[in-house]
N, C-alpha and C. Protein backbone atom coordinates (compact mmCIF):
# COMPACT_ATOMS: atom_id res chain seq x y z
N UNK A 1 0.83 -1.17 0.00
CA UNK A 1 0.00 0.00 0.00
C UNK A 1 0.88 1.24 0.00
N UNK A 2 0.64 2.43 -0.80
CA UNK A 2 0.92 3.37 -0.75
C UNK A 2 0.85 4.64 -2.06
N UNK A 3 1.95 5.31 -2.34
CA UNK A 3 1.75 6.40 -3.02
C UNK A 3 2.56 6.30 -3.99
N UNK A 4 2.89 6.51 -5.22
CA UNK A 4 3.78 6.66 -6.81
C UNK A 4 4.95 6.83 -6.36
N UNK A 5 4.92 8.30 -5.38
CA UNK A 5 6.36 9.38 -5.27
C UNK A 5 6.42 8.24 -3.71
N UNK A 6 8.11 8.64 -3.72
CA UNK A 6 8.25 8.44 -2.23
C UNK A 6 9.34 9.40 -1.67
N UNK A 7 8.58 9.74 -0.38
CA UNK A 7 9.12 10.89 0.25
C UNK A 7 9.32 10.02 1.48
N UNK A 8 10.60 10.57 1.99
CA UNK A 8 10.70 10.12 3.48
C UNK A 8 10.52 11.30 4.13
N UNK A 9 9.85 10.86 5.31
CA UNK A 9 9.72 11.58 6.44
C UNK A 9 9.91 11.34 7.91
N UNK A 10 10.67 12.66 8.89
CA UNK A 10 10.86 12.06 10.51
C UNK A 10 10.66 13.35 10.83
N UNK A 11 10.55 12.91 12.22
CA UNK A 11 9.81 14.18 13.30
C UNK A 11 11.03 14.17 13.68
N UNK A 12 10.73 15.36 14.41
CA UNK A 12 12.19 15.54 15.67
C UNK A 12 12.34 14.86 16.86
N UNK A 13 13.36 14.19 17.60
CA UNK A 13 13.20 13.07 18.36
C UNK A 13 13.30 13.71 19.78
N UNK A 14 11.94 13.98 20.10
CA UNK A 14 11.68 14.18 21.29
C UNK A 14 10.81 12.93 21.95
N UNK A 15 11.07 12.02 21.89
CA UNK A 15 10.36 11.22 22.37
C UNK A 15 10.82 10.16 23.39
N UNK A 16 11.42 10.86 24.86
CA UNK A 16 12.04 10.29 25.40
C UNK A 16 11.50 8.22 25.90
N UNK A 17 12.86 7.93 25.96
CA UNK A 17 13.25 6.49 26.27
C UNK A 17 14.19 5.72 25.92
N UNK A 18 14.67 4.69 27.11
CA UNK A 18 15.66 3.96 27.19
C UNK A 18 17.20 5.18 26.76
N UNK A 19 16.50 6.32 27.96
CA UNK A 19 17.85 6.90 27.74
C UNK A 19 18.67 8.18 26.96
N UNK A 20 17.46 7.90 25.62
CA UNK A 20 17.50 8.70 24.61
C UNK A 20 16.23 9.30 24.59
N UNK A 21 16.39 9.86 23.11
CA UNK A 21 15.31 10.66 22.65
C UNK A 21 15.01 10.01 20.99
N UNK A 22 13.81 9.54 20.89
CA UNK A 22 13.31 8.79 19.77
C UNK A 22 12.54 10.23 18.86
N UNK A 23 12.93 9.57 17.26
CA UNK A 23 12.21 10.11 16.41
C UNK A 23 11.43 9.03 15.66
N UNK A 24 10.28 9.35 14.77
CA UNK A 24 9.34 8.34 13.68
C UNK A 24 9.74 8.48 12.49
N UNK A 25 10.45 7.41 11.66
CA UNK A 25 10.32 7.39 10.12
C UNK A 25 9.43 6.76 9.46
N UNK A 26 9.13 7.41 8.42
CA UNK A 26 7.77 6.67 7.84
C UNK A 26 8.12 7.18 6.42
N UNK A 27 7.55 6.70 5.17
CA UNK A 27 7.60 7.14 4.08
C UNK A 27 6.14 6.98 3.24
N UNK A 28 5.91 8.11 2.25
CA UNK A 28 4.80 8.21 1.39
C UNK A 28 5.10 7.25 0.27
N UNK A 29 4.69 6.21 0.54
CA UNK A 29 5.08 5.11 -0.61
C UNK A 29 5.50 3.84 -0.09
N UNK A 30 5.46 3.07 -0.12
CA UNK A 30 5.78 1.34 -0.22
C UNK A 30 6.69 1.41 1.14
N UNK A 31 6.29 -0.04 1.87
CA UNK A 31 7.17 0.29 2.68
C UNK A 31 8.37 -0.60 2.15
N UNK A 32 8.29 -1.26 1.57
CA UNK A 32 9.65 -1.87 1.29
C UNK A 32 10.31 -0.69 0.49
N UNK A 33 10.40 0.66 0.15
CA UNK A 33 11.30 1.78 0.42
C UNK A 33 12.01 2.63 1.22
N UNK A 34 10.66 2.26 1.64
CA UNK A 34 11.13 2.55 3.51
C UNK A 34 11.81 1.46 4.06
N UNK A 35 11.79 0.18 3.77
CA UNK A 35 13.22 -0.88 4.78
C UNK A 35 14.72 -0.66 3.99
N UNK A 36 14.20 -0.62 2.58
CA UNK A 36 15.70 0.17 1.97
C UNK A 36 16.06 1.14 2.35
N UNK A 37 15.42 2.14 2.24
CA UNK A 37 16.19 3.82 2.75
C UNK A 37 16.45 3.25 4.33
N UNK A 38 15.83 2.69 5.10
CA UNK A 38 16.53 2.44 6.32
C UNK A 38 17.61 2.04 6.55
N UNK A 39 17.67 0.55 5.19
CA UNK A 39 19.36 -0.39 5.33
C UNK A 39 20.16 0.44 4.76
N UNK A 40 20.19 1.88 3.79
CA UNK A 40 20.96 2.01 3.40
C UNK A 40 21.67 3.17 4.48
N UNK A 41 20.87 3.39 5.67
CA UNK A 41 21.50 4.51 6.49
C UNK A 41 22.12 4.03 7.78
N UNK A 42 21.98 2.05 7.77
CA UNK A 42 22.22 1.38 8.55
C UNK A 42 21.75 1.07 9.62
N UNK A 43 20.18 1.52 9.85
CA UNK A 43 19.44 1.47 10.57
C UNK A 43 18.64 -0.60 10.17
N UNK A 44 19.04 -0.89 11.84
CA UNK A 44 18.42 -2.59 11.74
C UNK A 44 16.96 -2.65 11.75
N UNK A 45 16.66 -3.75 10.91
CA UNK A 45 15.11 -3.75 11.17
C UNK A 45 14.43 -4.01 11.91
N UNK A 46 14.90 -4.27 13.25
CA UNK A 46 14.01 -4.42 14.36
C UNK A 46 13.81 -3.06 14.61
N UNK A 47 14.17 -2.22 14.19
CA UNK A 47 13.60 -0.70 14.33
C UNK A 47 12.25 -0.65 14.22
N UNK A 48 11.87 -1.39 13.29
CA UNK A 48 10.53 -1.03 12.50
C UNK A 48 9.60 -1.46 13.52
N UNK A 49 8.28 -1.09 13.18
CA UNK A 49 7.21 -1.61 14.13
C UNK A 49 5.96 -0.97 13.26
N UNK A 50 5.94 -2.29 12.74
CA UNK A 50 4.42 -1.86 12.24
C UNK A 50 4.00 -1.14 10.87
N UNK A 51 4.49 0.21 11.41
CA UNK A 51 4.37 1.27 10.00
C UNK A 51 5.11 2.42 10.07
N UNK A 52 6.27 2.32 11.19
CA UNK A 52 7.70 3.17 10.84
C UNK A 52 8.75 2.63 11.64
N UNK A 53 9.36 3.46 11.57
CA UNK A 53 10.98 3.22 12.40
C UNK A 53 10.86 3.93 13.77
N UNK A 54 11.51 3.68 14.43
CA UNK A 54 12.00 4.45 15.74
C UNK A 54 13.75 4.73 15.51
N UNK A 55 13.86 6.28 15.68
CA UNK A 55 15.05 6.52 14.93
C UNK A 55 15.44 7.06 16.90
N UNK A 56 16.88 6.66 17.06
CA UNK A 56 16.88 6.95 18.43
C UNK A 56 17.81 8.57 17.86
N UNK A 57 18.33 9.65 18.70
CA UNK A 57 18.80 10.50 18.49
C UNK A 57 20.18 10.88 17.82
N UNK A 58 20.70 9.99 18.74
CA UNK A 58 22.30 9.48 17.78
C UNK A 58 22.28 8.90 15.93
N UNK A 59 20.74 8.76 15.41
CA UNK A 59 21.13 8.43 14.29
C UNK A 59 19.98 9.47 13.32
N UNK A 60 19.74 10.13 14.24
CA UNK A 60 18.91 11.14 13.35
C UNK A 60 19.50 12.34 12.54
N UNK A 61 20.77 12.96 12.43
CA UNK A 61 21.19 13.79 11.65
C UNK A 61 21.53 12.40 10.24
N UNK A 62 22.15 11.72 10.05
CA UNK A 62 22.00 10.40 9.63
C UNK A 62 21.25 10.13 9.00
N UNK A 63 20.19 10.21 9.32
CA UNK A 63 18.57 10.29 8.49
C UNK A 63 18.56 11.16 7.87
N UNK A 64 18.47 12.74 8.34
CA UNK A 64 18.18 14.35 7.82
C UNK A 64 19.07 13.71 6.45
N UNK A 65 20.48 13.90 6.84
CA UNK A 65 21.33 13.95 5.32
C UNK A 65 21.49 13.03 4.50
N UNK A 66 20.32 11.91 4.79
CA UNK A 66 20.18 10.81 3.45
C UNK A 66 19.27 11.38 2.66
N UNK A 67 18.09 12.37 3.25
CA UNK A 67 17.61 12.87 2.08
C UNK A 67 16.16 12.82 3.26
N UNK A 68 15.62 12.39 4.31
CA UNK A 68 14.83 12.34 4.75
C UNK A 68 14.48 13.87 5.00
N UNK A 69 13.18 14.35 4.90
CA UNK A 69 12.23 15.27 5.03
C UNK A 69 11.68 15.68 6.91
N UNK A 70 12.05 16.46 7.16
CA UNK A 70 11.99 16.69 8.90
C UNK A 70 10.59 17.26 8.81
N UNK A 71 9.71 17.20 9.17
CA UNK A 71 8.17 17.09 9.59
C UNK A 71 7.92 17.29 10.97
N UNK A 72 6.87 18.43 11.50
CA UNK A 72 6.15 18.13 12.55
C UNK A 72 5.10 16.26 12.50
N UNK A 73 5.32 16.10 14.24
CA UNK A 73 4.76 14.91 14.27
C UNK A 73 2.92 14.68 13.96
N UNK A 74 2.46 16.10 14.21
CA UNK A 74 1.64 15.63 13.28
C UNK A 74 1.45 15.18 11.49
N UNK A 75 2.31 15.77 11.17
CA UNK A 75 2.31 15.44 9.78
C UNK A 75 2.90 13.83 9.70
N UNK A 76 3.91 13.27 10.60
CA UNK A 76 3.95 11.82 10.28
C UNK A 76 2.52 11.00 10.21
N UNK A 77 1.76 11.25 11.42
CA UNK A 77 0.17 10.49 11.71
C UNK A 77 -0.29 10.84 10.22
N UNK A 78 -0.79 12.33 9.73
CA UNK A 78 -1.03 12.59 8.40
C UNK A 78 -0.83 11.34 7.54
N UNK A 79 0.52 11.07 7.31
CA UNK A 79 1.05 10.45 6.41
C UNK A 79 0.93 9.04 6.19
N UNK A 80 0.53 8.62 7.40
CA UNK A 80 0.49 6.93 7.78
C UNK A 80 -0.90 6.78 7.41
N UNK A 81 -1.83 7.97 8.05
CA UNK A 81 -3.28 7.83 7.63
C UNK A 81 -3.24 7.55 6.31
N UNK A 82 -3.31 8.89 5.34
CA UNK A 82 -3.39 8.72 3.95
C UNK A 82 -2.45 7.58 3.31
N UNK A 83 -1.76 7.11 3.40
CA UNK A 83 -1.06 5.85 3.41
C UNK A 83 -2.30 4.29 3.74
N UNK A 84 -2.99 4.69 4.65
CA UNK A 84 -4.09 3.40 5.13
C UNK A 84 -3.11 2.80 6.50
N UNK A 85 -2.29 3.25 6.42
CA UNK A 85 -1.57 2.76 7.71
C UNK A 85 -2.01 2.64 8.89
N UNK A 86 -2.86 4.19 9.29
CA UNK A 86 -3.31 3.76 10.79
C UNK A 86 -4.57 4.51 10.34
């Protein structure tokens, strides 16, 4: 399920736990683009859950400069919706 274009997108990782501070990746389009753009930034797939990533803080500039799109967290929910995700 998803959209033609694919855009990645993450919030800013304010989402404290285990220490850190978590961000959400998600992408407008397939998620098997989204497990690639993940392997290729070296992010493991037990990251995933469901219908994004949990990006912990240490790997979020990492994300920004692969090309990922920084989004308020409402716009991730946005995205998963119109997606059929949640």
């Amino acid at each position: 399920m998803g959209c033609a274009t694919l855009t990645i997108y993450v919030d800013q990782p304010r989402w404290p736990a285990r220490g850190t501070r978590w961000a959400h990746l998600v992408c407008d389009g397939e998620l098997d683009e989204l497990h690639a753009f993940a392997a290729q930034v070296g992010i493991d797939r037990r990251a995933f859950h469901r219908d994004h990533y949990d990006i912990p803080l240490e790997w979020w500039q990492s994300v920004v400069d692969a090309g990922a799109d920084v989004v308020m967290s409402r716009e991730i929910v946005m995205v998963l919706k119109r997606n059929g995700l949640r």
